[in-house]
N, C-alpha and C. Protein backbone atom coordinates (compact mmCIF):
# COMPACT_ATOMS: atom_id res chain seq x y z
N UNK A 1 11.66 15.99 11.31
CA UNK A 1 12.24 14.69 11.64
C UNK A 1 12.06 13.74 10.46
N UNK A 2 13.10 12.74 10.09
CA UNK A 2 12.88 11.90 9.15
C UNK A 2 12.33 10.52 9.47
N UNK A 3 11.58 9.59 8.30
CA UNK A 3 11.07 8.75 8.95
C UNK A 3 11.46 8.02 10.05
N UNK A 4 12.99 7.46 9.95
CA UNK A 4 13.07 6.66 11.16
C UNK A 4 12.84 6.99 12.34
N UNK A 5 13.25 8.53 12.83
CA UNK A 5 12.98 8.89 13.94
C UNK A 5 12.17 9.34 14.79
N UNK A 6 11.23 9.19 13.66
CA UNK A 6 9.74 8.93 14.17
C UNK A 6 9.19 7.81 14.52
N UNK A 7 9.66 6.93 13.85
CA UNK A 7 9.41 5.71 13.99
C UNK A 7 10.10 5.54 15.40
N UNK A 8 11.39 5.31 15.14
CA UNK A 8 11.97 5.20 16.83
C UNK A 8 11.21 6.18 17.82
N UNK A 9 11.00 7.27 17.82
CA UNK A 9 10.37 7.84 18.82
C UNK A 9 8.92 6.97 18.98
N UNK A 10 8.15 6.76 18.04
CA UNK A 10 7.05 5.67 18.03
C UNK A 10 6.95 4.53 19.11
N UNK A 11 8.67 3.74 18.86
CA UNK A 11 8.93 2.59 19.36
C UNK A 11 8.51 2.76 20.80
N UNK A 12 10.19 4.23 21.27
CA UNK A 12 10.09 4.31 22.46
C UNK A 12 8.78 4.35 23.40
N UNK A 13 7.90 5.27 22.74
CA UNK A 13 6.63 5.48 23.00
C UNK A 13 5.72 3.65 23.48
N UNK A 14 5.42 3.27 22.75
CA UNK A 14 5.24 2.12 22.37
C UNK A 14 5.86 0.76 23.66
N UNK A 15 6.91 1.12 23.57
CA UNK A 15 7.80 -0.36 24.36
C UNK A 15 7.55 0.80 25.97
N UNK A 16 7.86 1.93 26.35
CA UNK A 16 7.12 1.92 27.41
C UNK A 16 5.77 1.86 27.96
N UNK A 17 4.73 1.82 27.13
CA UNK A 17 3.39 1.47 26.97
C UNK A 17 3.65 -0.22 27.34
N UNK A 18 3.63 -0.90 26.39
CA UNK A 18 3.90 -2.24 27.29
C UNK A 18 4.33 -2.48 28.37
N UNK A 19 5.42 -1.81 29.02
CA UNK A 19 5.85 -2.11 29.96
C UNK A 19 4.81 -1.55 31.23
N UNK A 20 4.14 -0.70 30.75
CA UNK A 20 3.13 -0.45 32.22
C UNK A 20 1.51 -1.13 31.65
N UNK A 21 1.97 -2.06 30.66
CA UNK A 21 0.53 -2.72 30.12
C UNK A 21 0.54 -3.77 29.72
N UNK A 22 1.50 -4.60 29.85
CA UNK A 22 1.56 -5.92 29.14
C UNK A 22 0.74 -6.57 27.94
N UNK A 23 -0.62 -6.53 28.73
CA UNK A 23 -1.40 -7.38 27.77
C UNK A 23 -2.13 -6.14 26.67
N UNK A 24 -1.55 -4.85 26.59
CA UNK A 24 -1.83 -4.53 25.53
C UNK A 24 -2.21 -4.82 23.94
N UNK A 25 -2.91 -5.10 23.56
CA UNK A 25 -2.70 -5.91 22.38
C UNK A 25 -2.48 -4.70 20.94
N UNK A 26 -3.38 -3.17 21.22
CA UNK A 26 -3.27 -2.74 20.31
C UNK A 26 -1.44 -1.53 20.39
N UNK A 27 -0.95 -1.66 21.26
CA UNK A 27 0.40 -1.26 21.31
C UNK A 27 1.33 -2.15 20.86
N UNK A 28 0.96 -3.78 21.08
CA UNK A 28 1.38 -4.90 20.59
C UNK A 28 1.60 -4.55 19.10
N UNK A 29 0.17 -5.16 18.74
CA UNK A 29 0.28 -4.50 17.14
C UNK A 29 0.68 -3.40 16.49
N UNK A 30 0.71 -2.64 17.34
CA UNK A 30 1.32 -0.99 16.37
C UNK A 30 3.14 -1.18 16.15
N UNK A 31 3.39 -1.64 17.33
CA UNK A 31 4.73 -1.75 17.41
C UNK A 31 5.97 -2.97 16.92
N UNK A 32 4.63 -3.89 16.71
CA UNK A 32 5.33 -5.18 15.48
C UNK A 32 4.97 -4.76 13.74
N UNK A 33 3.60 -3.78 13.64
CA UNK A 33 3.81 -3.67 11.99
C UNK A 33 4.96 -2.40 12.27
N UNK A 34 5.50 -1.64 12.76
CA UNK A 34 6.38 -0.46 12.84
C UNK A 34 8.00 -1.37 12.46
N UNK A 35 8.17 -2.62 13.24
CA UNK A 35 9.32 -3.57 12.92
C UNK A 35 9.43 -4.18 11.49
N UNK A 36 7.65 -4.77 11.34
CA UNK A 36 7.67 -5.38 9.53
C UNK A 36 7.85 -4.31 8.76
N UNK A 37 7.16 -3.16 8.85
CA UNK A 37 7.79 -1.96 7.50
C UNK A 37 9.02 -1.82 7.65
N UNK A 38 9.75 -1.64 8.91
CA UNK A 38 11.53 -1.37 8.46
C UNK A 38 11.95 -2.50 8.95
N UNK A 39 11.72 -4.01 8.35
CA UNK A 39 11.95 -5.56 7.62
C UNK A 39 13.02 -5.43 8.79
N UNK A 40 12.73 -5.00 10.36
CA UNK A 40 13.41 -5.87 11.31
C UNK A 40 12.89 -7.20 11.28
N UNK A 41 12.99 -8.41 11.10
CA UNK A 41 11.86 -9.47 11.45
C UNK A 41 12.08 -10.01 12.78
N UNK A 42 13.38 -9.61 13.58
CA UNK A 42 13.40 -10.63 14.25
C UNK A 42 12.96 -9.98 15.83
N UNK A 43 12.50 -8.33 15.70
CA UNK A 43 12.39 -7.45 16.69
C UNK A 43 10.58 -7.88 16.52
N UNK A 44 9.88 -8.01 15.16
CA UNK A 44 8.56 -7.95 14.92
C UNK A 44 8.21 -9.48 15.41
N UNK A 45 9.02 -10.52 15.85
CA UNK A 45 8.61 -11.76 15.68
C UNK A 45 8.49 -11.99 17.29
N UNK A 46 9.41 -10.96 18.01
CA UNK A 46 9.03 -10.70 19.29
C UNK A 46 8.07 -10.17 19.78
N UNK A 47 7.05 -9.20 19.35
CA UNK A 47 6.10 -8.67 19.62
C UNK A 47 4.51 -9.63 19.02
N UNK A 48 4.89 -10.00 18.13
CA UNK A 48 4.09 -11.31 17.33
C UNK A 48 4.08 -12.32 18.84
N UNK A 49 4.91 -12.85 18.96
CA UNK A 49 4.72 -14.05 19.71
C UNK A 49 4.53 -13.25 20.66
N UNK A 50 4.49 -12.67 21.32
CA UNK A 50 3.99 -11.85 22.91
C UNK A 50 2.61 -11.48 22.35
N UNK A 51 1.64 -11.13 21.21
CA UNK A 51 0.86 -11.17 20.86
C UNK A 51 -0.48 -12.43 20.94
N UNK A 52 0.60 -13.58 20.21
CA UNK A 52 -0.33 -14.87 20.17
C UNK A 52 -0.02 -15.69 21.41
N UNK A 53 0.30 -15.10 22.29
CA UNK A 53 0.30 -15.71 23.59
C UNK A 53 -1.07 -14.98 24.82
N UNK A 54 -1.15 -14.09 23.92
CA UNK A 54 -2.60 -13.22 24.66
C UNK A 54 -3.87 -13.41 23.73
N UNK A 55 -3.60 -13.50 22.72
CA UNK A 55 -5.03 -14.14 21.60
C UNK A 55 -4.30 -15.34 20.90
N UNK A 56 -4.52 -16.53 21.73
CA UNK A 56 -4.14 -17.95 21.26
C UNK A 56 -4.53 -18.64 19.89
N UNK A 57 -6.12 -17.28 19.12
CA UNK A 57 -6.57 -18.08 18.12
C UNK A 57 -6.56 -17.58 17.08
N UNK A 58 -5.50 -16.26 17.22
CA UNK A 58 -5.88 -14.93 16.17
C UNK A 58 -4.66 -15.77 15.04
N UNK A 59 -5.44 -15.64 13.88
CA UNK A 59 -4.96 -17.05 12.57
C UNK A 59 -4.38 -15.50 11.99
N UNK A 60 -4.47 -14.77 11.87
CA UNK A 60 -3.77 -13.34 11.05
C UNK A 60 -2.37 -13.40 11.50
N UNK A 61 -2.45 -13.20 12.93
CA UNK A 61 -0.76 -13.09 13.55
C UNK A 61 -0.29 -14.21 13.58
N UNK A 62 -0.78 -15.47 13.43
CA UNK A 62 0.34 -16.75 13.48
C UNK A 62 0.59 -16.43 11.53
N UNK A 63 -0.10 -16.39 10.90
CA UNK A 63 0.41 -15.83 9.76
C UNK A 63 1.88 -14.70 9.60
N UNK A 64 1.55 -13.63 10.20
CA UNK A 64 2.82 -12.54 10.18
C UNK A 64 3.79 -13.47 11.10
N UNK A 65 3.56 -14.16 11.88
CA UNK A 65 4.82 -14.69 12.58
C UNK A 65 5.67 -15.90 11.64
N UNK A 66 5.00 -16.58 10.90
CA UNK A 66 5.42 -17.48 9.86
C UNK A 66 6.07 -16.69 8.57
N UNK A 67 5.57 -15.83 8.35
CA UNK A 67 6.14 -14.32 7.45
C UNK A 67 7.49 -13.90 7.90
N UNK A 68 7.73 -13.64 9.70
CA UNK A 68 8.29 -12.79 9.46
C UNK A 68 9.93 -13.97 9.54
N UNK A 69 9.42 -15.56 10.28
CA UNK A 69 10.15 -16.06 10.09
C UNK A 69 10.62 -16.70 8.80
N UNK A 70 9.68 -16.42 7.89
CA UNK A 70 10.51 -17.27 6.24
C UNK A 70 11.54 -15.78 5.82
N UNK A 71 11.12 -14.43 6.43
CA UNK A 71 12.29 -13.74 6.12
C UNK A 71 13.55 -14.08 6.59
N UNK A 72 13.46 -14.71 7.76
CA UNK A 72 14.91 -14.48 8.38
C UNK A 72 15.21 -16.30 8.44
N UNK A 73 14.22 -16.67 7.52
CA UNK A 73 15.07 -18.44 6.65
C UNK A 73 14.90 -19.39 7.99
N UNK A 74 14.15 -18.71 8.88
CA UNK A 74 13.39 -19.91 9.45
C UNK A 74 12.72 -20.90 9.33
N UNK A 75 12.37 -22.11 8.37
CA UNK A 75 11.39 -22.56 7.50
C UNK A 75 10.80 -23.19 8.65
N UNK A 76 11.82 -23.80 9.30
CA UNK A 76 11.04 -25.08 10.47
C UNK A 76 9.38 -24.17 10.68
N UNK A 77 10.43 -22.94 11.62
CA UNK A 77 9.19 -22.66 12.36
C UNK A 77 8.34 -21.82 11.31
N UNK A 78 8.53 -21.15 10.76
CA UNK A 78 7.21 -20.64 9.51
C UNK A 78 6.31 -21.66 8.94
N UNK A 79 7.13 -22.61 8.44
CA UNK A 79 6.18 -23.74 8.00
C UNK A 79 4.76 -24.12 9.40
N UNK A 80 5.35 -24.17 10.84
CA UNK A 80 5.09 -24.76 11.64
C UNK A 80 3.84 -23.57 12.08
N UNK A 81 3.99 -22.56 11.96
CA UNK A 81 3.39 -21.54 12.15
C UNK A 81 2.12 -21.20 10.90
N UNK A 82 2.35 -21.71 9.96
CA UNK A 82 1.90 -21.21 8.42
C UNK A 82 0.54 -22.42 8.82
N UNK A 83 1.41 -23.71 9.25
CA UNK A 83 -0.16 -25.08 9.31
C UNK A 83 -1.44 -24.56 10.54
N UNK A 84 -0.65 -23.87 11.69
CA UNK A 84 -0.83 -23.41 12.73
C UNK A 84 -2.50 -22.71 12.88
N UNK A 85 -1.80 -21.52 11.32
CA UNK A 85 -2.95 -20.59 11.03
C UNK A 85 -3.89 -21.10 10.05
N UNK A 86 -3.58 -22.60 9.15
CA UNK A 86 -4.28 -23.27 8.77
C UNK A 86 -5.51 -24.32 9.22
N UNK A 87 -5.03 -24.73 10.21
CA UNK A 87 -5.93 -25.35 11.33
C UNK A 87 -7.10 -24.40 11.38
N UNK A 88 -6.91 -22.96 11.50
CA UNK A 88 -8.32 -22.41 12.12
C UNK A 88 -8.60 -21.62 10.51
N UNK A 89 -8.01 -21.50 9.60
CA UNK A 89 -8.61 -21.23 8.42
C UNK A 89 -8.28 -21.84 7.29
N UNK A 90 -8.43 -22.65 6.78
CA UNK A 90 -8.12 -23.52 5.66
C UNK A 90 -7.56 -23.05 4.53
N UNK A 91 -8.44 -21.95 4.38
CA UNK A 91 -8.47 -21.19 3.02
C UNK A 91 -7.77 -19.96 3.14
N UNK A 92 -6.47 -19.79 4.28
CA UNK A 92 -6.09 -18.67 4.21
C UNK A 92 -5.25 -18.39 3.53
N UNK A 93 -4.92 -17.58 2.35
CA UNK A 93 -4.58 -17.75 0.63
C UNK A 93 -2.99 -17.42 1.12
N UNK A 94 -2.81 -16.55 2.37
CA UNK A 94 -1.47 -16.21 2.47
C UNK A 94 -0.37 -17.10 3.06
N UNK A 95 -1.06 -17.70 3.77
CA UNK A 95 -0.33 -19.06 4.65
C UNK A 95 0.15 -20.12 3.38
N UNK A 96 -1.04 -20.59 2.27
CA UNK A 96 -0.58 -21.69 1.36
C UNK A 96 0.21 -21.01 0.82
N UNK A 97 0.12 -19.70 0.35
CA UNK A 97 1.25 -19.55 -0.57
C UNK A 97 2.56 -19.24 -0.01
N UNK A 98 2.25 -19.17 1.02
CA UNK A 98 4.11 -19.12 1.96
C UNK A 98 4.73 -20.29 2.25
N UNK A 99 3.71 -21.01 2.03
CA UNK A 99 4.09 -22.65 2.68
C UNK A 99 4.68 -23.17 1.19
N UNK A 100 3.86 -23.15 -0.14
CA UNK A 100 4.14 -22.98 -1.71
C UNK A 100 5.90 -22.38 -1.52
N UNK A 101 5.33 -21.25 -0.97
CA UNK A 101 7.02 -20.51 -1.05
C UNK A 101 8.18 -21.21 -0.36
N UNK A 102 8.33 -21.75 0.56
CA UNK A 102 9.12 -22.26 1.44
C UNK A 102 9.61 -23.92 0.94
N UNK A 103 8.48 -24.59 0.56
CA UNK A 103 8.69 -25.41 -0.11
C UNK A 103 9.48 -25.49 -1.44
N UNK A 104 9.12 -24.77 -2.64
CA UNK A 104 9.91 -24.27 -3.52
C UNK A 104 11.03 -24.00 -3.37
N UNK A 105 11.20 -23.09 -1.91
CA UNK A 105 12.87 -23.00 -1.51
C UNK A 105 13.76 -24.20 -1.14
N UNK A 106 12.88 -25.41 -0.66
CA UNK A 106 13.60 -26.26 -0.14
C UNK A 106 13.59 -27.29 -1.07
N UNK A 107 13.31 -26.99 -2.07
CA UNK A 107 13.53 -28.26 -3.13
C UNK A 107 12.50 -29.45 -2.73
N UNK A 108 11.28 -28.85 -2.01
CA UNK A 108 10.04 -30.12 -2.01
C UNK A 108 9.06 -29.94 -3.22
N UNK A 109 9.60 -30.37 -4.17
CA UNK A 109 8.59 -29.58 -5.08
C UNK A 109 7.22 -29.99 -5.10
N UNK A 110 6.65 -31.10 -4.53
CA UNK A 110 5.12 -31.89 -4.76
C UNK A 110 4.20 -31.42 -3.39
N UNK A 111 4.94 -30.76 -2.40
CA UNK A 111 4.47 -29.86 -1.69
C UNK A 111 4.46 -28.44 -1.69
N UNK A 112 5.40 -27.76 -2.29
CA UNK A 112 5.25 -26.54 -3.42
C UNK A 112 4.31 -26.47 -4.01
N UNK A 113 4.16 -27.42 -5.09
CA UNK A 113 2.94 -27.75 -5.92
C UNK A 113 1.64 -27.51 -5.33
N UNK A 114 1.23 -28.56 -4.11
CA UNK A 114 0.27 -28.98 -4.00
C UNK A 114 -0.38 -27.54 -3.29
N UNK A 115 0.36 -27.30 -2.10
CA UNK A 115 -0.38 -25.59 -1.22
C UNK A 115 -0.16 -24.39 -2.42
N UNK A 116 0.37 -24.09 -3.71
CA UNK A 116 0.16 -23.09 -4.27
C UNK A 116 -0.81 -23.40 -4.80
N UNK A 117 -1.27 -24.18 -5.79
CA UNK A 117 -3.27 -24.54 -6.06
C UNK A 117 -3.58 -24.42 -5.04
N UNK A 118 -3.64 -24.81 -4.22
CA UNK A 118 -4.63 -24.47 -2.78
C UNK A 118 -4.77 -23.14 -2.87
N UNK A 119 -3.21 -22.34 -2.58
CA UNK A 119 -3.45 -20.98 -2.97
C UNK A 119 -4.61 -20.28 -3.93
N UNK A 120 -4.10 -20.94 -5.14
CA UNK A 120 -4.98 -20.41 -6.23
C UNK A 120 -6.40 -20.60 -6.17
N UNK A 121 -6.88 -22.01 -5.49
CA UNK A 121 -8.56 -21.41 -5.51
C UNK A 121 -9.00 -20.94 -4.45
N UNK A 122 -8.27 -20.52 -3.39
CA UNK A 122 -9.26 -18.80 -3.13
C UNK A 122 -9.18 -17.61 -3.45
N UNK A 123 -9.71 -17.00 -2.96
CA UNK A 123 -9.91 -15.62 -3.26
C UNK A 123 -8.68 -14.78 -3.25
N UNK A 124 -8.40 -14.84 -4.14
CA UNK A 124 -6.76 -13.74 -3.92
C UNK A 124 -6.91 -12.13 -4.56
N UNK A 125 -6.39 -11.37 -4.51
CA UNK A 125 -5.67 -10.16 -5.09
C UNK A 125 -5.06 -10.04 -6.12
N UNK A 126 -4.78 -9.43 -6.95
CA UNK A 126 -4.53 -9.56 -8.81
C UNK A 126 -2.81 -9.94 -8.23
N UNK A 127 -2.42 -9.28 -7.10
CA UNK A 127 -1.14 -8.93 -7.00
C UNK A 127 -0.90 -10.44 -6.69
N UNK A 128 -1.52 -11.11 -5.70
CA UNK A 128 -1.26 -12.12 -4.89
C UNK A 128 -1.56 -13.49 -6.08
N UNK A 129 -2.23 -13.29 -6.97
CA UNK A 129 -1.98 -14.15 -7.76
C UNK A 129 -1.25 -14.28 -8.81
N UNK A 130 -0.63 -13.28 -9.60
CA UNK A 130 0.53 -13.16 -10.03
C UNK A 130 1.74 -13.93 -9.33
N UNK A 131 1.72 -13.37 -7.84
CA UNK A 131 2.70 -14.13 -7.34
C UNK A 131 2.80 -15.69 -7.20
N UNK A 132 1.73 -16.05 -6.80
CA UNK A 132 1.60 -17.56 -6.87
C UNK A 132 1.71 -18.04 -8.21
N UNK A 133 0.94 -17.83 -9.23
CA UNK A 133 1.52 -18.01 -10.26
C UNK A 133 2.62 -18.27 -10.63
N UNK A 134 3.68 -17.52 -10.30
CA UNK A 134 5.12 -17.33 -10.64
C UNK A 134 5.85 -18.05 -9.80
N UNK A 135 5.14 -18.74 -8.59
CA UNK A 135 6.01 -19.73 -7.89
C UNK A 135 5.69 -20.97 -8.08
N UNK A 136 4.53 -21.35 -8.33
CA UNK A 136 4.13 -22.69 -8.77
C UNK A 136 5.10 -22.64 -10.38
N UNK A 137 4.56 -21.72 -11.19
CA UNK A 137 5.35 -21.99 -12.78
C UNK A 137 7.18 -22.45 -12.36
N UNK A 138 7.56 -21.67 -11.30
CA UNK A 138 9.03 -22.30 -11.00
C UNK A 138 8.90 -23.63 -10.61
N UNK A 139 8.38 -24.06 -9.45
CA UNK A 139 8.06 -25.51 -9.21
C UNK A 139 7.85 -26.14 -9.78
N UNK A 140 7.05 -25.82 -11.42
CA UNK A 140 6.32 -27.11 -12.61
C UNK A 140 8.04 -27.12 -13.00
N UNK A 141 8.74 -25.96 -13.25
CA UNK A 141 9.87 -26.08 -14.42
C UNK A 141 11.15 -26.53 -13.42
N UNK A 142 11.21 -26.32 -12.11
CA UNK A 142 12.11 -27.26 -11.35
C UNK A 142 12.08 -28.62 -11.76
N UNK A 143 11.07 -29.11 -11.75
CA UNK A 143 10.15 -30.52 -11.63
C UNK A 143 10.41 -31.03 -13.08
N UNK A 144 10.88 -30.10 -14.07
CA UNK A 144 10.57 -30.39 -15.91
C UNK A 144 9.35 -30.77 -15.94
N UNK A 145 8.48 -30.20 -15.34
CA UNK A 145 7.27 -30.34 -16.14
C UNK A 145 6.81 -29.13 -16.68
N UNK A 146 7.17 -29.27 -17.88
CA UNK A 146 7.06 -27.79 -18.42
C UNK A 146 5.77 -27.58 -19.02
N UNK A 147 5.21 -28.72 -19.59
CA UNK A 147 3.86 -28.35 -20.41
C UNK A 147 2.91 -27.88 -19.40
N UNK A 148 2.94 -28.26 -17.89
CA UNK A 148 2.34 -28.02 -16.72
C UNK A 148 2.89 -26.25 -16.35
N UNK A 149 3.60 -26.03 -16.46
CA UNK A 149 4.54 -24.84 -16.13
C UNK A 149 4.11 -23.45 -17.20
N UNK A 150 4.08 -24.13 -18.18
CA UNK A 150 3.49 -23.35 -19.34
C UNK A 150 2.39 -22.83 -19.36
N UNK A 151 1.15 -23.99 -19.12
CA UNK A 151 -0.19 -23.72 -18.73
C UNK A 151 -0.28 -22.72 -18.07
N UNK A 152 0.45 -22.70 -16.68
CA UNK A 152 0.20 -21.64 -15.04
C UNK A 152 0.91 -20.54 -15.90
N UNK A 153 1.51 -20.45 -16.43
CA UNK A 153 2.32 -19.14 -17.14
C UNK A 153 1.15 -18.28 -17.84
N UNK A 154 0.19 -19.49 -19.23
CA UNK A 154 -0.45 -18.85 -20.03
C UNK A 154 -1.58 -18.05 -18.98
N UNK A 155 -1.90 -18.64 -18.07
CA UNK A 155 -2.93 -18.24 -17.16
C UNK A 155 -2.33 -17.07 -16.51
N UNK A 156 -1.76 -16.71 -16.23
CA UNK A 156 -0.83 -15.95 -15.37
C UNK A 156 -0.76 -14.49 -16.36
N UNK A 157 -0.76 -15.15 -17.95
CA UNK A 157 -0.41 -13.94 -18.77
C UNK A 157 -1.96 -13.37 -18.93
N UNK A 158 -2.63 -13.77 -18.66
CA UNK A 158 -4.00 -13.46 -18.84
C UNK A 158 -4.45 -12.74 -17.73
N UNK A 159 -4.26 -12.99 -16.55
CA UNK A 159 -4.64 -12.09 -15.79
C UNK A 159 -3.53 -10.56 -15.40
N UNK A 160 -2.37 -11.04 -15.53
CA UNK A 160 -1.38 -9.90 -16.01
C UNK A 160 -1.22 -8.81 -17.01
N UNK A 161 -2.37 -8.62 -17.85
CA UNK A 161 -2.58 -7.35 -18.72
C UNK A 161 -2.43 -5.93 -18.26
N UNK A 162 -2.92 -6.30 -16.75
CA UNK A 162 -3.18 -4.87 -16.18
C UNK A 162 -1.39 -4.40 -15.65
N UNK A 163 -1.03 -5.26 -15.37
CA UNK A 163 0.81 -5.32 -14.65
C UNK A 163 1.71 -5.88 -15.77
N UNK A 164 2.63 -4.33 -16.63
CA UNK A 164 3.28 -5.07 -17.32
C UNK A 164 4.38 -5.81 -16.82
N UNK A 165 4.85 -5.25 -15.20
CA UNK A 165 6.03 -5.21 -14.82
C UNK A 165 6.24 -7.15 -14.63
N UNK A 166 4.57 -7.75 -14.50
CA UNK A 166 4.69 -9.55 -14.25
C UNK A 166 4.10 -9.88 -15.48
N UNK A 167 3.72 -9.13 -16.86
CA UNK A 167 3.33 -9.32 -17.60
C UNK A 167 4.67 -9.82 -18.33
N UNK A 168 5.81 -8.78 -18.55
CA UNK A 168 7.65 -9.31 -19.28
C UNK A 168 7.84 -10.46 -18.50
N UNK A 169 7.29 -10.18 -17.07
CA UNK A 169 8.33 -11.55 -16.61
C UNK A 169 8.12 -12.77 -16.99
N UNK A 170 5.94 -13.25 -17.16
CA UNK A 170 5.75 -14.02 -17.61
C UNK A 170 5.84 -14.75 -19.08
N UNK A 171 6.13 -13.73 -20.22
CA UNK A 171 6.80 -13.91 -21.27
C UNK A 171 7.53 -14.42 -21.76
N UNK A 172 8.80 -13.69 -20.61
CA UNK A 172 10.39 -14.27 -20.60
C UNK A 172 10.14 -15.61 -19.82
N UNK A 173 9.19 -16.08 -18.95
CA UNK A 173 9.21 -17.47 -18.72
C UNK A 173 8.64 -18.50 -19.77
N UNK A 174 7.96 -18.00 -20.31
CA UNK A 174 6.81 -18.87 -20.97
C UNK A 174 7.45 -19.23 -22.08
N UNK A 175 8.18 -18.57 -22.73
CA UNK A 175 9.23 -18.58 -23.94
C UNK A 175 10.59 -19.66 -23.54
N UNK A 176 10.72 -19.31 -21.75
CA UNK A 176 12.11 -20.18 -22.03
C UNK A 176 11.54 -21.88 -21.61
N UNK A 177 10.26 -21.50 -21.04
CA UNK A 177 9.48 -23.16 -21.27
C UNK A 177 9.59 -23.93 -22.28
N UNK A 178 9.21 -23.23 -23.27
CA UNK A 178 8.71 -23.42 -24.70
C UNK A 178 10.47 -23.99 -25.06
N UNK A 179 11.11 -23.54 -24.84
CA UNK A 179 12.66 -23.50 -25.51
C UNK A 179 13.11 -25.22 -24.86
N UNK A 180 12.92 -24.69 -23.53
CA UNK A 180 13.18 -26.29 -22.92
C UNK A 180 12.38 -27.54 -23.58
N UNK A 181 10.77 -27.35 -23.81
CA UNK A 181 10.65 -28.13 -24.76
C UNK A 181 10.98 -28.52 -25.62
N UNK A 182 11.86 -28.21 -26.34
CA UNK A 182 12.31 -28.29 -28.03
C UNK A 182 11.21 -27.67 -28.42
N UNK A 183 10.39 -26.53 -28.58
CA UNK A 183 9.13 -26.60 -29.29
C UNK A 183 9.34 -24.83 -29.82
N UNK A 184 10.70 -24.72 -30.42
CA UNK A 184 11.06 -23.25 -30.54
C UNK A 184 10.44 -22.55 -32.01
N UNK A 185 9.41 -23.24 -32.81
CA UNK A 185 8.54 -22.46 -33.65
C UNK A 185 7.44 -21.87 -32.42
N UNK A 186 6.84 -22.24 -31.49
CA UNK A 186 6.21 -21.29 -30.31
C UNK A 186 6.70 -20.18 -29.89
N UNK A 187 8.17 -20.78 -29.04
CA UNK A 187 8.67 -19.76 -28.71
C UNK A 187 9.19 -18.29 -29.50
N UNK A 188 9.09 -18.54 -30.87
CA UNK A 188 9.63 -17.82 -31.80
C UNK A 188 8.17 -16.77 -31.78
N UNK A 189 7.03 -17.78 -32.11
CA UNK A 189 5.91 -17.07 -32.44
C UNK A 189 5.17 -15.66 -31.36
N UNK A 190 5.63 -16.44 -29.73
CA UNK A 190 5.56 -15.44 -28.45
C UNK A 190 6.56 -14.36 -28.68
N UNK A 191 7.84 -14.22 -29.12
CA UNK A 191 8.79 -13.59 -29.20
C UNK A 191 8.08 -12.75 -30.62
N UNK A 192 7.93 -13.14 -31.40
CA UNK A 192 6.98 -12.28 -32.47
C UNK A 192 5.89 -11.25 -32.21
N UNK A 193 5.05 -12.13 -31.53
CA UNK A 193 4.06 -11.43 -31.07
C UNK A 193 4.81 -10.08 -29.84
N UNK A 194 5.27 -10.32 -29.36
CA UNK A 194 5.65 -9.62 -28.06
C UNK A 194 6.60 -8.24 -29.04
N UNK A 195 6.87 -8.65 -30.16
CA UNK A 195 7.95 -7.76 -30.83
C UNK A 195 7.24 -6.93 -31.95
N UNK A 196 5.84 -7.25 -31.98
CA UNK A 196 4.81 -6.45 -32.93
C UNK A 196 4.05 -5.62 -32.24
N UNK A 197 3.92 -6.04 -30.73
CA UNK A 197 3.29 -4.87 -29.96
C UNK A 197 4.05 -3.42 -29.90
């Protein structure tokens, strides 16, 4: 059998389990991450909220429910969901930076700004800060603040040694910063350097 139809056989499995269990929580969960890996969001956002209606305080799943709604360009409620899971953890690195993300999308840039630092001083993942990185550096250069934009870039290139794949990307940003500045003996010099490796 190929993945999906395992997966669907999973489901079936699964959605009649609820139905003779309601308050299942761990059939709950099996059967909303089975929706986020094949990026249904709006089948996973159903099992999410039938979730946080049986654990009112679990800050992880109001997270995936704010997730699965910035996929499907919900901002109201992701945003609304993202503060939700903030209330009971302040520092939860995935919520600011979705909230960073959503903002950025909506052209708020000083609230973009402000929850991706938030992001950045906790504890993140090499991966997860790359990413923030790369959304705040859009927000400084939305904003033209590029010498600000530049900075989060140079930082960004520093912890990116290990990943060339956000290592080019930050390059190709940091260079076209530099360009927007007028300050193209830099940009020349990054483009040098990058062309001697």
């Amino acid at each position: 059998m190929n993945e999906n139809s395992i997966s669907q056989n999973q489901i079936d499995e699964y959605k009649e389990q609820i139905v003779l269990n309601p308050d299942d929580l761990d059939t709950l969960i099996k059967i909303s991450q089975i929706f986020i890996d094949r990026q249904d969001f709006s089948e996973a956002e159903l099992y999410l909220k039938k979730i946080i209606a049986l654990a009112t305080d679990n800050y992880e799943i109001m997270y995936f429910i704010a997730y699965v709604c910035e996929k499907q360009n919900k901002y109201t409620e992701a945003i609304s969901w993202s503060k939700k899971c903030l209330e009971l953890c302040n520092t939860h690195s995935k919520s600011l930076y979705l909230l960073g993300k959503i903002y950025n999308k909506t052209e708020e840039y000083t609230l973009a700004i402000k929850y991706l630092n938030e992001a950045l001083e906790c504890s993140l993942e090499d991966q997860e800060y790359l990413s923030t990185y790369s959304e705040l550096a859009d927000a400084y250069e939305k904003t033209l603040l590029y010498d600000q934009a530049i900075h989060v870039l140079e930082q960004a290139l520093e912890r990116s040694e290990k990943t060339d794949n956000f290592k080019a990307k930050f390059t190709i940003s940091l260079i076209s910063n530099y360009i927007n500045k007028n300050n193209f003996v830099k940009a020349e010099e990054i483009i040098n350097s990058t062309t001697d490796n």
